[in-house]
C-alpha atoms as a PDB file:
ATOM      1  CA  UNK A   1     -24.469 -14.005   2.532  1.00  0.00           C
ATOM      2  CA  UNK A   2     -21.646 -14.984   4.968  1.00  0.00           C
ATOM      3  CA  UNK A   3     -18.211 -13.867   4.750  1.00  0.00           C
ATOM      4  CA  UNK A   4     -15.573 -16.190   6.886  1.00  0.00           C
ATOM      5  CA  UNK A   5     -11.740 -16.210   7.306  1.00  0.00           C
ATOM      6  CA  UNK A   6      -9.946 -19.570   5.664  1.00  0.00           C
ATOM      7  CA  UNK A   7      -6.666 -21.155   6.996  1.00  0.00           C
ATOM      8  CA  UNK A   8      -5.711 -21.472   3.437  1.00  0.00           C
ATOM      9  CA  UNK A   9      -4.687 -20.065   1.812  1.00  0.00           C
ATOM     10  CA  UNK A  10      -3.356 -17.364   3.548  1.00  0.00           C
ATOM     11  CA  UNK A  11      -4.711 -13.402   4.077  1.00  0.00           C
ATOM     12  CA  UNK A  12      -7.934 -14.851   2.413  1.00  0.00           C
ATOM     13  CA  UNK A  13     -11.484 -14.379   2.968  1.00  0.00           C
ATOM     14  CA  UNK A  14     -14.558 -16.687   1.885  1.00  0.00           C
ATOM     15  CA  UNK A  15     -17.845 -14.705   0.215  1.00  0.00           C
ATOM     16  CA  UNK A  16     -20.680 -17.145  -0.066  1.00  0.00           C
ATOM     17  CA  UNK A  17     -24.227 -16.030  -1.165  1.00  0.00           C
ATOM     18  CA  UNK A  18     -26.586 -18.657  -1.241  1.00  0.00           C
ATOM     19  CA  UNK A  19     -30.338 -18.499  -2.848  1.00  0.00           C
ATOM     20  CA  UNK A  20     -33.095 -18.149   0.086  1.00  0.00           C
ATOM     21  CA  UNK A  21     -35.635 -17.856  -2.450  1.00  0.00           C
ATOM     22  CA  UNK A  22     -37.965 -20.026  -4.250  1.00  0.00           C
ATOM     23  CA  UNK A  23     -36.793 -19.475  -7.527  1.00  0.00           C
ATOM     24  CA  UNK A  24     -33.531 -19.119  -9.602  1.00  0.00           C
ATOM     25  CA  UNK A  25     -31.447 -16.313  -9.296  1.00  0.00           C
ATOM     26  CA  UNK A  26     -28.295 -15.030 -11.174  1.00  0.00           C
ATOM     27  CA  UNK A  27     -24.287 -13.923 -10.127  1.00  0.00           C
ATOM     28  CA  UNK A  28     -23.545 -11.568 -12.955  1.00  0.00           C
ATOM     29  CA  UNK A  29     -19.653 -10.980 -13.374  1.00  0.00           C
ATOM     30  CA  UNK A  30     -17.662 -10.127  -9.650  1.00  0.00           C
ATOM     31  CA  UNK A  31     -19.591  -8.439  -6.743  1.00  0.00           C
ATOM     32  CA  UNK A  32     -18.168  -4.906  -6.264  1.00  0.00           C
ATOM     33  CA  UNK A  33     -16.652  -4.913  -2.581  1.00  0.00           C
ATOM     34  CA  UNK A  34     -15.811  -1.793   0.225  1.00  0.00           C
ATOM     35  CA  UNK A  35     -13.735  -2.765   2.967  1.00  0.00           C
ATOM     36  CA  UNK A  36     -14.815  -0.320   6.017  1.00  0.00           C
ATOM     37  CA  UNK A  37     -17.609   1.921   6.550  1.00  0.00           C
ATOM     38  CA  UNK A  38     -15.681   5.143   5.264  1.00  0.00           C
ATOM     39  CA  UNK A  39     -14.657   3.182   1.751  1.00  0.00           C
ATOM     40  CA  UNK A  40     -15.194   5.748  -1.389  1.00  0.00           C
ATOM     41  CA  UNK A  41     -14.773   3.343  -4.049  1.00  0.00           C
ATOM     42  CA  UNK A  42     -14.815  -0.711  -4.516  1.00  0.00           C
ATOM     43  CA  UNK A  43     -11.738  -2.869  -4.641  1.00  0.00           C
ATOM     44  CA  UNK A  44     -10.201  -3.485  -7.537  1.00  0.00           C
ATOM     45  CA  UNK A  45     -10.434  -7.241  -8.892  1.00  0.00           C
ATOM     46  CA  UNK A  46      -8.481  -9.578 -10.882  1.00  0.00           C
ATOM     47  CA  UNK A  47     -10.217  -9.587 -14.386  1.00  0.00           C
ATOM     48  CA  UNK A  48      -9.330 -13.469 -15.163  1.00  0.00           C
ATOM     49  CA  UNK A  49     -10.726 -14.466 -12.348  1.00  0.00           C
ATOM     50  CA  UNK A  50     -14.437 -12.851 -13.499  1.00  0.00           C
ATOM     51  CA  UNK A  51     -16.460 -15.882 -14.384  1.00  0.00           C
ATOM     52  CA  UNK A  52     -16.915 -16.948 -17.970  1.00  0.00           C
ATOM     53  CA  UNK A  53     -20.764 -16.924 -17.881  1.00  0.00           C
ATOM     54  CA  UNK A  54     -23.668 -16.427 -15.642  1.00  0.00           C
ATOM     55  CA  UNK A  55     -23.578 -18.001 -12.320  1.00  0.00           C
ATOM     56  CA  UNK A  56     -27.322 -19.618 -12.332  1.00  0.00           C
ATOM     57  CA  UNK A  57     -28.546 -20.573  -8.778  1.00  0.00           C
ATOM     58  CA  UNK A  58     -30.977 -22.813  -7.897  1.00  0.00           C
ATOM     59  CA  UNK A  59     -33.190 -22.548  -4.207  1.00  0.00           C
ATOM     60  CA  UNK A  60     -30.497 -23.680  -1.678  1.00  0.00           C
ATOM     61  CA  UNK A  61     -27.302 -23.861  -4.288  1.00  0.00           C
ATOM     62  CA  UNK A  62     -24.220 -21.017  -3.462  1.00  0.00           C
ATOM     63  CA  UNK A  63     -21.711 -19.314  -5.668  1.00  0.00           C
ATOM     64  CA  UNK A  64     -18.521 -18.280  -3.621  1.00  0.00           C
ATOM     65  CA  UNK A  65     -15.769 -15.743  -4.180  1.00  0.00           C
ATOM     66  CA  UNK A  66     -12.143 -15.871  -2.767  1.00  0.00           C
ATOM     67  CA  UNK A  67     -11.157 -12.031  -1.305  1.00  0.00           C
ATOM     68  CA  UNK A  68      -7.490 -11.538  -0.676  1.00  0.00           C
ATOM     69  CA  UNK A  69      -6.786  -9.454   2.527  1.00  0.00           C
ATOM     70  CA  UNK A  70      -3.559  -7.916   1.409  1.00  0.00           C
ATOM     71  CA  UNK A  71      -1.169  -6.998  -1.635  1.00  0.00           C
ATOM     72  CA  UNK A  72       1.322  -9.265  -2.482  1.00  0.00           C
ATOM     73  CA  UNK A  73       3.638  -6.331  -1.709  1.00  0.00           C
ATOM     74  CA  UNK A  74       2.418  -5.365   1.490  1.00  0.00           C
ATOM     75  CA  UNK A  75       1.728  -1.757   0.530  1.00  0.00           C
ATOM     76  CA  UNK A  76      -0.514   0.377   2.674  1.00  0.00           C
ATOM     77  CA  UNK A  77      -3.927  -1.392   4.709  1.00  0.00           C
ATOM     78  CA  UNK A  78      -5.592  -0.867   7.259  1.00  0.00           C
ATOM     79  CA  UNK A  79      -7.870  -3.266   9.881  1.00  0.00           C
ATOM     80  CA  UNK A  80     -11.517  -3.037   8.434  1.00  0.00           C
ATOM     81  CA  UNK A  81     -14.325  -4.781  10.508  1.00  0.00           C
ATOM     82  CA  UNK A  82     -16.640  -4.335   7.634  1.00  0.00           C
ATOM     83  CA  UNK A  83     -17.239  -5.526   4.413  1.00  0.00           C
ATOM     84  CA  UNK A  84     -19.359  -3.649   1.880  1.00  0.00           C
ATOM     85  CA  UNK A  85     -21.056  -6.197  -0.910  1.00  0.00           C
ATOM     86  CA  UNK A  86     -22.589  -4.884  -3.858  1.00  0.00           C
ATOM     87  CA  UNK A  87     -23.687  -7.802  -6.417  1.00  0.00           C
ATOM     88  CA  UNK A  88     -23.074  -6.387 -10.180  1.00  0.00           C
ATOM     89  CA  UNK A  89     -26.381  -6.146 -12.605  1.00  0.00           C
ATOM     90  CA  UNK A  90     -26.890  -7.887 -16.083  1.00  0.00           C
ATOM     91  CA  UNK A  91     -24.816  -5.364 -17.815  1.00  0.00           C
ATOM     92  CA  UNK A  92     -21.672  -5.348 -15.426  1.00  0.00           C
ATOM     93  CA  UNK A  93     -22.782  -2.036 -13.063  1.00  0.00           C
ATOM     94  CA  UNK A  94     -23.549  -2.061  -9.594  1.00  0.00           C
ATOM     95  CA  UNK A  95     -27.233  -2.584  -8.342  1.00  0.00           C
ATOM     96  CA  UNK A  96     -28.085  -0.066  -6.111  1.00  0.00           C
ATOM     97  CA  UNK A  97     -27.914  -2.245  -2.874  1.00  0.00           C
ATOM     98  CA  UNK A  98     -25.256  -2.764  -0.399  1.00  0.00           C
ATOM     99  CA  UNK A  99     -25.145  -5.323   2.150  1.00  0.00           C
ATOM    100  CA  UNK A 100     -22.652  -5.503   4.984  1.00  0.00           C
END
């Protein structure tokens, strides 16, 4: 998993996770995300942008996620050097691991 800043557009962030393994895996709805170490809870995600259906990777193949870095009306934030990424499970919860 990589996470990298794009020129555009703007006050976006890139999320790729790409299969290591040897054999298919699935993306299951939106990963849950904490931005900095002291987060209590996920940030909150645009429900029409959840994909349809299961994201089905094969060895080598990616699935990407666009994160925007700030509200549209500049309301509150904070400079995070983290990012917290939990992948959600087949019925929409949160697997129990969290990679930074």
């Amino acid at each position: 998993m990589t996470v990298t800043e794009v020129s555009r557009p703007i006050n976006h962030l890139l999320l790729k996770a790409t299969n290591t393994g040897t054999k298919p895996c699935y993306a299951y709805s939106t990963p849950f995300l904490r931005a900095g170490a002291d987060a209590q809870a996920p940030l909150a995600w645009a429900d029409e942008t959840t994909p349809q259906a299961v994201v089905t990777l094969e060895p080598g193949q990616s699935a990407y996620a666009g994160i925007l870095t700030s509200s549209p009306e500049g309301k509150g934030g904070a400079k995070e050097k983290t990012l917290g990424v939990i992948f959600a499970d087949r019925s929409g919860g949160a697997t129990a691991k969290e990679k930074t």
